[in-house]
C-alpha atoms as a PDB file:
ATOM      1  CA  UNK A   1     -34.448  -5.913 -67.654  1.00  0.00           C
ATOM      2  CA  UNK A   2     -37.308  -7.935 -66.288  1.00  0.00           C
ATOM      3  CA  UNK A   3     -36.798 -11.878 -66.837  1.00  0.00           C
ATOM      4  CA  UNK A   4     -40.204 -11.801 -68.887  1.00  0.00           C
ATOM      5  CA  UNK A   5     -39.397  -8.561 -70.893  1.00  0.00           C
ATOM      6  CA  UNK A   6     -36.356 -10.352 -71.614  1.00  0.00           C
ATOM      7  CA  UNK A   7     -37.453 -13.859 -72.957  1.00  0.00           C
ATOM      8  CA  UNK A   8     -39.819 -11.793 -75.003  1.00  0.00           C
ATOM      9  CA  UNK A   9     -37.586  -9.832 -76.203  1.00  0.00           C
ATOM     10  CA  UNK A  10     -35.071 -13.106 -77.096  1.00  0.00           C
ATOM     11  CA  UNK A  11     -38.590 -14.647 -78.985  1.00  0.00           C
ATOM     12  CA  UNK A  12     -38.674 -11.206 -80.998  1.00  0.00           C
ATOM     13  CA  UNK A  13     -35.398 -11.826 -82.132  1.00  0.00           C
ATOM     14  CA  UNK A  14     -35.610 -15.162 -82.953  1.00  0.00           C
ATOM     15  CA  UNK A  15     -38.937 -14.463 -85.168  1.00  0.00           C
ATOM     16  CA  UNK A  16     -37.510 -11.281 -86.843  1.00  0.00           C
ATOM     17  CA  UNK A  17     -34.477 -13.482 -87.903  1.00  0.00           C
ATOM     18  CA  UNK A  18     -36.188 -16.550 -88.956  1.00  0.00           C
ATOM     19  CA  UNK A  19     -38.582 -14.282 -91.024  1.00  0.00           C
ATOM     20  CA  UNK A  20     -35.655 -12.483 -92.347  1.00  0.00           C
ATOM     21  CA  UNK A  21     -34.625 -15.415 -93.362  1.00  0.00           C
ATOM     22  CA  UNK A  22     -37.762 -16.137 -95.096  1.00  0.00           C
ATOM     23  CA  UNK A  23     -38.301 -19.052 -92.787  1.00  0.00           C
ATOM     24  CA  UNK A  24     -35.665 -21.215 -94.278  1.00  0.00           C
ATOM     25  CA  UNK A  25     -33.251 -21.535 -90.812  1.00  0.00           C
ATOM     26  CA  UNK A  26     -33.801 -23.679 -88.449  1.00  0.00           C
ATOM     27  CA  UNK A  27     -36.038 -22.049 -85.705  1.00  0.00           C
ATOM     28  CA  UNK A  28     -35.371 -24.316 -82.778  1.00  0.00           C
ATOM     29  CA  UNK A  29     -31.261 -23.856 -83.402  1.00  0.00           C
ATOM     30  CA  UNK A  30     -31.682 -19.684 -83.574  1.00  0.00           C
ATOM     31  CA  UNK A  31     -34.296 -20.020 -80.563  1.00  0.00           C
ATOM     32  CA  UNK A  32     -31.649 -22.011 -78.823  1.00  0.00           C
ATOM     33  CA  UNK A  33     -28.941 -19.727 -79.439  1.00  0.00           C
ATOM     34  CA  UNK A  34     -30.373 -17.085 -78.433  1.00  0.00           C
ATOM     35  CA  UNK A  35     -31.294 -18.228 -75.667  1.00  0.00           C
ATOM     36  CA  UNK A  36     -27.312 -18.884 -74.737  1.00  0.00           C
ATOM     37  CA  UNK A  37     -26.114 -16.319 -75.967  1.00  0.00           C
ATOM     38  CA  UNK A  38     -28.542 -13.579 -74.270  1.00  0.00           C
ATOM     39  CA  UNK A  39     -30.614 -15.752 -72.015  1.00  0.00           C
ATOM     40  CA  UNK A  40     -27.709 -16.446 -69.495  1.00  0.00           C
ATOM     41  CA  UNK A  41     -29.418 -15.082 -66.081  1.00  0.00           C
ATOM     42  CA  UNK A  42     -33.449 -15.905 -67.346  1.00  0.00           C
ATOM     43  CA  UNK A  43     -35.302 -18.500 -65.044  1.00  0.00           C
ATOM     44  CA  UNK A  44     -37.982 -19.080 -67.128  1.00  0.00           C
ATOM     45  CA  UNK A  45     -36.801 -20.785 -70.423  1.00  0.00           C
ATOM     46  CA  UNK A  46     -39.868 -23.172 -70.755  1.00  0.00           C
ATOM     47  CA  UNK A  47     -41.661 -19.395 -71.020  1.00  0.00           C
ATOM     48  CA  UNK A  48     -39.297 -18.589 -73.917  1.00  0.00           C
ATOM     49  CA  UNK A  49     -40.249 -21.840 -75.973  1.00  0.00           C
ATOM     50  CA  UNK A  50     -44.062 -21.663 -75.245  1.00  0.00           C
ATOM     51  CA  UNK A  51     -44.022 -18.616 -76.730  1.00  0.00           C
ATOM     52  CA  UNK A  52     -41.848 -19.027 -79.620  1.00  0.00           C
ATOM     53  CA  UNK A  53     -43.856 -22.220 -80.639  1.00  0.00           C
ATOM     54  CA  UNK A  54     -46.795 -20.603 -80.124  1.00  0.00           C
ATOM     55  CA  UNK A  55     -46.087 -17.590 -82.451  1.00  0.00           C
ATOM     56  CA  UNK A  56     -45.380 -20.255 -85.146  1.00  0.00           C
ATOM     57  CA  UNK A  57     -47.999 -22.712 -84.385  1.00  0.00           C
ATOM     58  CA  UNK A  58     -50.367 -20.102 -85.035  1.00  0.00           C
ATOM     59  CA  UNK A  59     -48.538 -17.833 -87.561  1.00  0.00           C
ATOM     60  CA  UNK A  60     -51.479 -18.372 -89.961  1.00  0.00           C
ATOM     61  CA  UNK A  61     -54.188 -17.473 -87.801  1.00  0.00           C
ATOM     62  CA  UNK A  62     -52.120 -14.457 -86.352  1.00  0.00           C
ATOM     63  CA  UNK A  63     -51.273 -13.435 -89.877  1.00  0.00           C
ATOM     64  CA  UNK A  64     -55.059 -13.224 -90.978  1.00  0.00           C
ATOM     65  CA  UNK A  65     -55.691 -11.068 -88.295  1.00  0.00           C
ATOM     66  CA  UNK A  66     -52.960  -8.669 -88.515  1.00  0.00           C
ATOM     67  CA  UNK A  67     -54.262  -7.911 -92.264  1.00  0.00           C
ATOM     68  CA  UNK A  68     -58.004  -7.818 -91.361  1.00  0.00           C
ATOM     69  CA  UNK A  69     -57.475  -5.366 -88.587  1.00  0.00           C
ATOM     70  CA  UNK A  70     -54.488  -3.474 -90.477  1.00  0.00           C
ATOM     71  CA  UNK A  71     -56.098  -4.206 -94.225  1.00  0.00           C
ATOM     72  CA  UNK A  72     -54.286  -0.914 -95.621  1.00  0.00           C
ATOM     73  CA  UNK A  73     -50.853  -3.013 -94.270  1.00  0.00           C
ATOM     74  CA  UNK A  74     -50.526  -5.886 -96.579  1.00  0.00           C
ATOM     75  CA  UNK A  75     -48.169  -8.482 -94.234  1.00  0.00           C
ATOM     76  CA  UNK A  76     -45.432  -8.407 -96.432  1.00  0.00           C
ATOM     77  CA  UNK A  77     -45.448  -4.717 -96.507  1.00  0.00           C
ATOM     78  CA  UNK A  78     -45.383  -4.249 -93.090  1.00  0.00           C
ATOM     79  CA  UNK A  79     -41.747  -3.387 -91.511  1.00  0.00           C
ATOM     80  CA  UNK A  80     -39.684  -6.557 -89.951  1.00  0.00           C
ATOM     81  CA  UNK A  81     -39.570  -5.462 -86.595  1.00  0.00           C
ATOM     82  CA  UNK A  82     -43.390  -4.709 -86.800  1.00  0.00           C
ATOM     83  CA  UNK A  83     -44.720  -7.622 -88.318  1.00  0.00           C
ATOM     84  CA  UNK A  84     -42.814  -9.624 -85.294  1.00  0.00           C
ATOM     85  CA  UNK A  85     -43.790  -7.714 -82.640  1.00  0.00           C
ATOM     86  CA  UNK A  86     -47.619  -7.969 -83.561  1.00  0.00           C
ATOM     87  CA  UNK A  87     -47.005 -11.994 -84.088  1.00  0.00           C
ATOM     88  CA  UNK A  88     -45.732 -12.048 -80.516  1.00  0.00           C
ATOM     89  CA  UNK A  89     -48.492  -9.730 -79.104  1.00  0.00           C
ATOM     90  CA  UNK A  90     -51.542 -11.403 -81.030  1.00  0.00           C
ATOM     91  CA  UNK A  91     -50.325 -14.479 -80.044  1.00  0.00           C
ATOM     92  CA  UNK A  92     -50.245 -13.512 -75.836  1.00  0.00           C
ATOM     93  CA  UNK A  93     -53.337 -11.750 -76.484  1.00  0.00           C
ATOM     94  CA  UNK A  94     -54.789 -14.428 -78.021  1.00  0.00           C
ATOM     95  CA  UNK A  95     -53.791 -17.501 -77.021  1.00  0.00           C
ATOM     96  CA  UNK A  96     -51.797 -17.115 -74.271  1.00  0.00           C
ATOM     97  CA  UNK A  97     -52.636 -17.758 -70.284  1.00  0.00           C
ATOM     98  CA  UNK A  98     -54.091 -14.397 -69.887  1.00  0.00           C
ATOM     99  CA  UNK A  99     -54.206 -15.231 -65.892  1.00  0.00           C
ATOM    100  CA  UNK A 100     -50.540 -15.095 -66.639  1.00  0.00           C
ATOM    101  CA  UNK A 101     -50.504 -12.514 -68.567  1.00  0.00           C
ATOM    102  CA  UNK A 102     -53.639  -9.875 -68.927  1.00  0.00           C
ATOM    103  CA  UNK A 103     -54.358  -9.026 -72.134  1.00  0.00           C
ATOM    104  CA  UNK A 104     -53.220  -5.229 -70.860  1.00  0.00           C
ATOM    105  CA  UNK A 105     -49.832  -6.454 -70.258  1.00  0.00           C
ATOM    106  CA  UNK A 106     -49.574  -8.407 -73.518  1.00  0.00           C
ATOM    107  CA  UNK A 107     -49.934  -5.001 -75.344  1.00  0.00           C
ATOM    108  CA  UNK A 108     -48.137  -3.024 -73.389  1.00  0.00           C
ATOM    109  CA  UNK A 109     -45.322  -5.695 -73.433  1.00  0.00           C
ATOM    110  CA  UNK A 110     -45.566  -5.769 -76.890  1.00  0.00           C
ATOM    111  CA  UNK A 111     -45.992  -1.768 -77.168  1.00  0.00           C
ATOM    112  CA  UNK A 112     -42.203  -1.787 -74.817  1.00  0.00           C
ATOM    113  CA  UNK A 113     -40.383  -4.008 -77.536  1.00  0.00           C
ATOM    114  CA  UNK A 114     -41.758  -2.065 -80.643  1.00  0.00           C
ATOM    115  CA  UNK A 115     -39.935   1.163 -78.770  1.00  0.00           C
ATOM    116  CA  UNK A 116     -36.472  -0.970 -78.627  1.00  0.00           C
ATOM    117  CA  UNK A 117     -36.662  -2.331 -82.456  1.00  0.00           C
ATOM    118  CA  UNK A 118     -39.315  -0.307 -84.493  1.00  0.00           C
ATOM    119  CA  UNK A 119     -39.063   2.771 -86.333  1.00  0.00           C
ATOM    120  CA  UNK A 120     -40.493   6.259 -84.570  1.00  0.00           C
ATOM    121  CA  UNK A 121     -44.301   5.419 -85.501  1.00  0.00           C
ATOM    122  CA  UNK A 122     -44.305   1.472 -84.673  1.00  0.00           C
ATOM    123  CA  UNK A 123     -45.442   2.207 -81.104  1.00  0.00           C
ATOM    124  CA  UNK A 124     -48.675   3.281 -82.074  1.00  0.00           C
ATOM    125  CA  UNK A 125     -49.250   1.164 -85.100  1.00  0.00           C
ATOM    126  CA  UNK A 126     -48.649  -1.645 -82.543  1.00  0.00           C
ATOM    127  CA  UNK A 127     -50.841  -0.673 -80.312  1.00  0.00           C
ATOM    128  CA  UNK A 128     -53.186   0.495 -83.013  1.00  0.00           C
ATOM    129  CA  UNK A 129     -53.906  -2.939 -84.187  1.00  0.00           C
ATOM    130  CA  UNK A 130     -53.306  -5.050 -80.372  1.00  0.00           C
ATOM    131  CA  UNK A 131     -55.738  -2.079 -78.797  1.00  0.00           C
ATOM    132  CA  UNK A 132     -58.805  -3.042 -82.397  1.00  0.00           C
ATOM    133  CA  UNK A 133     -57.897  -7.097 -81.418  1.00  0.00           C
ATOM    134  CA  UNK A 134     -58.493  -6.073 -77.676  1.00  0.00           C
ATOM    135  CA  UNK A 135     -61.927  -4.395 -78.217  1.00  0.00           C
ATOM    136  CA  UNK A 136     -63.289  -7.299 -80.648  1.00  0.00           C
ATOM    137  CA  UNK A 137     -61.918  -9.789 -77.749  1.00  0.00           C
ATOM    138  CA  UNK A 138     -64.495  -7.700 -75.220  1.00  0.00           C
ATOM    139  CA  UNK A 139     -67.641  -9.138 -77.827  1.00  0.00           C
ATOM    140  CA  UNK A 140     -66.589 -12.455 -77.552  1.00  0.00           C
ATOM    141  CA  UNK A 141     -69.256 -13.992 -80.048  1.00  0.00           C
ATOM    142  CA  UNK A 142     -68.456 -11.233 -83.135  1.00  0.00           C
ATOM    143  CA  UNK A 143     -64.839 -11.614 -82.547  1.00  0.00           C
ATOM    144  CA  UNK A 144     -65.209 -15.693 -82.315  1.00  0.00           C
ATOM    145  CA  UNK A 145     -66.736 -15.714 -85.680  1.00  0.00           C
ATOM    146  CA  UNK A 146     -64.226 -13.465 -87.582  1.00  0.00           C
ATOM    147  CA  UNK A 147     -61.321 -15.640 -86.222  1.00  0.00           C
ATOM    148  CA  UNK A 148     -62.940 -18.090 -87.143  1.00  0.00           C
ATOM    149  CA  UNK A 149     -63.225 -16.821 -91.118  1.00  0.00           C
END
């Protein structure tokens, strides 16, 4: 598994627990034992905790958009796994470096995970709602303003 495939994979599981959890354990401690546990080989852990602190810094923001692009999906109503995986991809997409990481990647990145945890239809629900984000990103002043709201 690719070092980058892998840390995302490690910030997946770290969100889907500490939303399991309804956000009452300590994020940094699961993050960081995740990280040892099945991190071991990854070169990049600074990678790892950008994106982790990312996701939450901007859980509200990410959250809005998930249920005006999915408004059918209610965020509580929409599986674990899901909900996590579109956190992680809205947030690369986003606000990531996307000289890093090309918005294209971000979803399919984000598409790759959703095969590994989701159920048989969360591939194309994930890329569903990344591809709408995507399109809006292209008309940069009518997606500003809705972010913005």
């Amino acid at each position: 598994m690719a070092t980058r495939h892998l840390i995302r994979t490690i910030v997946f599981q770290t969100l889907y627990e500490w939303d399991f959890h309804n956000r009452t354990v300590d994020f940094v401690k699961v993050l960081e034992r995740n990280l040892k546990q099945l991190g071991q080989d990854i070169d990049e852990p600074e990678f790892a905790w950008s994106l982790a602190q990312g996701v939450v810094e901007h859980l509200k923001e990410i959250d809005k958009i998930i249920e005006r692009v999915a408004p059918e999906w209610p965020i509580d109503q929409i599986a674990l796994a899901d909900r996590n995986v579109l956190r992680l991809g809205l947030y690369e997409l986003l606000f990531g470096n996307t000289d890093e990481v090309p918005p294209k990647v971000a979803i399919n990145e984000a598409i790759e995970v959703a095969k590994n945890y989701g159920g048989i239809n969360s591939p194309k629900f994930i890329n569903g709602v990344l591809g709408t984000v995507y399109r809006e990103m292209q008309d940069d002043s009518k997606f500003s303003e809705q972010v913005k709201s």
